[in-house]
C-alpha atoms as a PDB file:
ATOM      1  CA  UNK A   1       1.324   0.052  18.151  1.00  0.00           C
ATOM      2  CA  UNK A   2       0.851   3.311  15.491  1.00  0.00           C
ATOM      3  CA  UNK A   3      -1.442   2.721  12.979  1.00  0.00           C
ATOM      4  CA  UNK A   4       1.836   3.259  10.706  1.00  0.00           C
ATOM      5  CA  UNK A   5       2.905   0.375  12.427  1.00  0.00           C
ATOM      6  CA  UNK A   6      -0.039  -1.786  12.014  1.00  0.00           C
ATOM      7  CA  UNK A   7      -0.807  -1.201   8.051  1.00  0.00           C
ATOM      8  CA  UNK A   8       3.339  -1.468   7.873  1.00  0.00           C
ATOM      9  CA  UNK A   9       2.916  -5.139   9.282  1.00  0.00           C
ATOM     10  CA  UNK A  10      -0.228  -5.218   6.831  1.00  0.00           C
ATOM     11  CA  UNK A  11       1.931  -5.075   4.424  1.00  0.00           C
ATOM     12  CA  UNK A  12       5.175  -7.192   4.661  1.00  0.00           C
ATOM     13  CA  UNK A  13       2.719 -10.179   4.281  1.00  0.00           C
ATOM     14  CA  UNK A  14       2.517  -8.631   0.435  1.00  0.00           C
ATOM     15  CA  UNK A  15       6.153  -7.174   0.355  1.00  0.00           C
ATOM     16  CA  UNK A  16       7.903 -10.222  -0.572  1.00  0.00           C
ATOM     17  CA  UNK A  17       5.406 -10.698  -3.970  1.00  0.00           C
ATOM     18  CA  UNK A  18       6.322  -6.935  -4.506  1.00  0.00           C
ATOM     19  CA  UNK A  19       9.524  -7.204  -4.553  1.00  0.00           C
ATOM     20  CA  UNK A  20       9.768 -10.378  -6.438  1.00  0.00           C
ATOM     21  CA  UNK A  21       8.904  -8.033  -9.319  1.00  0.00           C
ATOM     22  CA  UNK A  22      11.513  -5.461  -8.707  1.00  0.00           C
ATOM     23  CA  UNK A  23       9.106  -2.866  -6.745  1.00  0.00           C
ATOM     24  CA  UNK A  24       7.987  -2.084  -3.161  1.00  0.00           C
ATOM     25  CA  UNK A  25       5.757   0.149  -1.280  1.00  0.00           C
ATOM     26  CA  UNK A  26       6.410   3.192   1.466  1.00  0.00           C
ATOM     27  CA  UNK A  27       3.737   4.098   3.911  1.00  0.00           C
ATOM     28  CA  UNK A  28       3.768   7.736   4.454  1.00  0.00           C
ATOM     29  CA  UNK A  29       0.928   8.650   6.218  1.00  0.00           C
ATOM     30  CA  UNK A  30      -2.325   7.661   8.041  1.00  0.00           C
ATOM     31  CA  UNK A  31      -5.115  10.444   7.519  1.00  0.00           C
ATOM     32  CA  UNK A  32      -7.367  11.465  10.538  1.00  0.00           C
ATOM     33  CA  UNK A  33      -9.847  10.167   7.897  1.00  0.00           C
ATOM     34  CA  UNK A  34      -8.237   6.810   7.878  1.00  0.00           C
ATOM     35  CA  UNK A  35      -6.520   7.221   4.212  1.00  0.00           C
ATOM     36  CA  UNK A  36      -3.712   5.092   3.980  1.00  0.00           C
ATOM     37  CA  UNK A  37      -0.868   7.257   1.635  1.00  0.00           C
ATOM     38  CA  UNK A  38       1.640   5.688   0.065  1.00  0.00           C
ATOM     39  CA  UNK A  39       4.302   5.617  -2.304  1.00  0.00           C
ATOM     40  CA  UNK A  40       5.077   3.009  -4.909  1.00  0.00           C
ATOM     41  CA  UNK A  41       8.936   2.123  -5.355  1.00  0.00           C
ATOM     42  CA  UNK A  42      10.760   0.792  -7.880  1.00  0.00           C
ATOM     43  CA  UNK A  43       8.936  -0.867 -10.733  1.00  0.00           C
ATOM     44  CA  UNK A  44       5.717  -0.670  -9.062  1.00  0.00           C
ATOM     45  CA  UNK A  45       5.648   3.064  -9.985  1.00  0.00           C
ATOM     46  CA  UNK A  46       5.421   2.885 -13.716  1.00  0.00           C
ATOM     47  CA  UNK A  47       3.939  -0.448 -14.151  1.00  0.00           C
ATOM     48  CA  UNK A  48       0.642  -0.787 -15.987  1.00  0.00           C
ATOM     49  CA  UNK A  49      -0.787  -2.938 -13.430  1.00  0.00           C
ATOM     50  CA  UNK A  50      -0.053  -0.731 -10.398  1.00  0.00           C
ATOM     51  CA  UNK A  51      -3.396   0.542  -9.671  1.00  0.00           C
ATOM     52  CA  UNK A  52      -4.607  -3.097  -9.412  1.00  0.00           C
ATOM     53  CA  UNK A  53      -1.909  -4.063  -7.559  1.00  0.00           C
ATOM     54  CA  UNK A  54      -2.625  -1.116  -5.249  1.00  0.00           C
ATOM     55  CA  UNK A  55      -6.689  -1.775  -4.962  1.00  0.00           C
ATOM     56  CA  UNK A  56      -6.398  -5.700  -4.888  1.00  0.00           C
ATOM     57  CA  UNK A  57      -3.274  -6.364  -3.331  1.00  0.00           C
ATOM     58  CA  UNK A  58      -2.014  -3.425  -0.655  1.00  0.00           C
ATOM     59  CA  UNK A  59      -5.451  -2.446  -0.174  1.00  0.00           C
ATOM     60  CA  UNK A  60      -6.861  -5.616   0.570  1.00  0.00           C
ATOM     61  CA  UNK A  61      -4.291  -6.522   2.987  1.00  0.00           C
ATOM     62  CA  UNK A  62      -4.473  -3.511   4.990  1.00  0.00           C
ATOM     63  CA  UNK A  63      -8.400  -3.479   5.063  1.00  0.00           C
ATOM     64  CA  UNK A  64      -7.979  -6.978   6.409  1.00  0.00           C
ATOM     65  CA  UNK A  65      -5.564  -5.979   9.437  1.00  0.00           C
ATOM     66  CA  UNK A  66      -7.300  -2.824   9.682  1.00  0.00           C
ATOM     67  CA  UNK A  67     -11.231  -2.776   8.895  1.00  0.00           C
ATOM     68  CA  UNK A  68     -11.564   1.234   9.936  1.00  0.00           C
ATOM     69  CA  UNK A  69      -9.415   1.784   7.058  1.00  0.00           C
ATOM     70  CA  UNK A  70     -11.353   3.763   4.499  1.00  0.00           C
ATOM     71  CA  UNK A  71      -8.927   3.349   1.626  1.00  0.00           C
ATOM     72  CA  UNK A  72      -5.466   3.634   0.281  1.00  0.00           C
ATOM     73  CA  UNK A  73      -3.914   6.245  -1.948  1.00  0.00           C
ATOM     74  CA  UNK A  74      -0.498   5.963  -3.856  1.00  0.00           C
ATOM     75  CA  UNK A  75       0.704   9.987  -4.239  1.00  0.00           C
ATOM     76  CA  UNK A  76       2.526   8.741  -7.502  1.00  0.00           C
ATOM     77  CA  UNK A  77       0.710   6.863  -9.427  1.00  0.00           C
ATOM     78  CA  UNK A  78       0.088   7.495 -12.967  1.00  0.00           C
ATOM     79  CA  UNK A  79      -2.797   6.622 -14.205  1.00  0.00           C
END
C-alpha cells in the first residue's frame, strides 16, 4: 500500500463528517519529507474554521494511521 493510499484510508474515517457540511478533502501528494498536501473541496475551502478542521481533524487522523507523518498542508487555504 502507497502512502497515498494509507493517509487516503486515514481519511475516509473523517470524510463522511466533511461532507456532512458540504466539503471534502483531495490528497495530492506525500513529500519525501513526509508532508501530507492537500486540497480542501467544496465548502471546506472558504470556511472560517478550515484551518482547525485541517490541524484537529485531517491531521489528527492521518498522524494516527501514520505516526512518521510530519504534518499536513492544504495548498488553498486562506488564512
Amino acid at each position: 500500500m502507497t502512502a497515498i493510499e494509507k493517509v487516503e484510508l486515514a481519511i475516509d474515517s473523517i470524510r463522511p463528517y466533511l461532507k456532512a457540511d458540504g466539503g471534502d478533502i483531495k490528497v495530492l501528494e506525500v513529500t519525501e519529507d513526509q508532508v501530507v498536501k492537500v486540497e480542501l473541496l467544496g465548502s471546506c475551502g472558504d470556511c472560517p474554521m478550515s484551518s482547525m478542521t485541517l490541524k484537529a481533524g485531517v491531521e489528527d487522523a492521518i498522524k494516527k494511521a501514520m505516526p512518521e507523518i510530519n504534518r499536513v498542508e492544504a495548498v488553498n487555504l486562506v488564512s
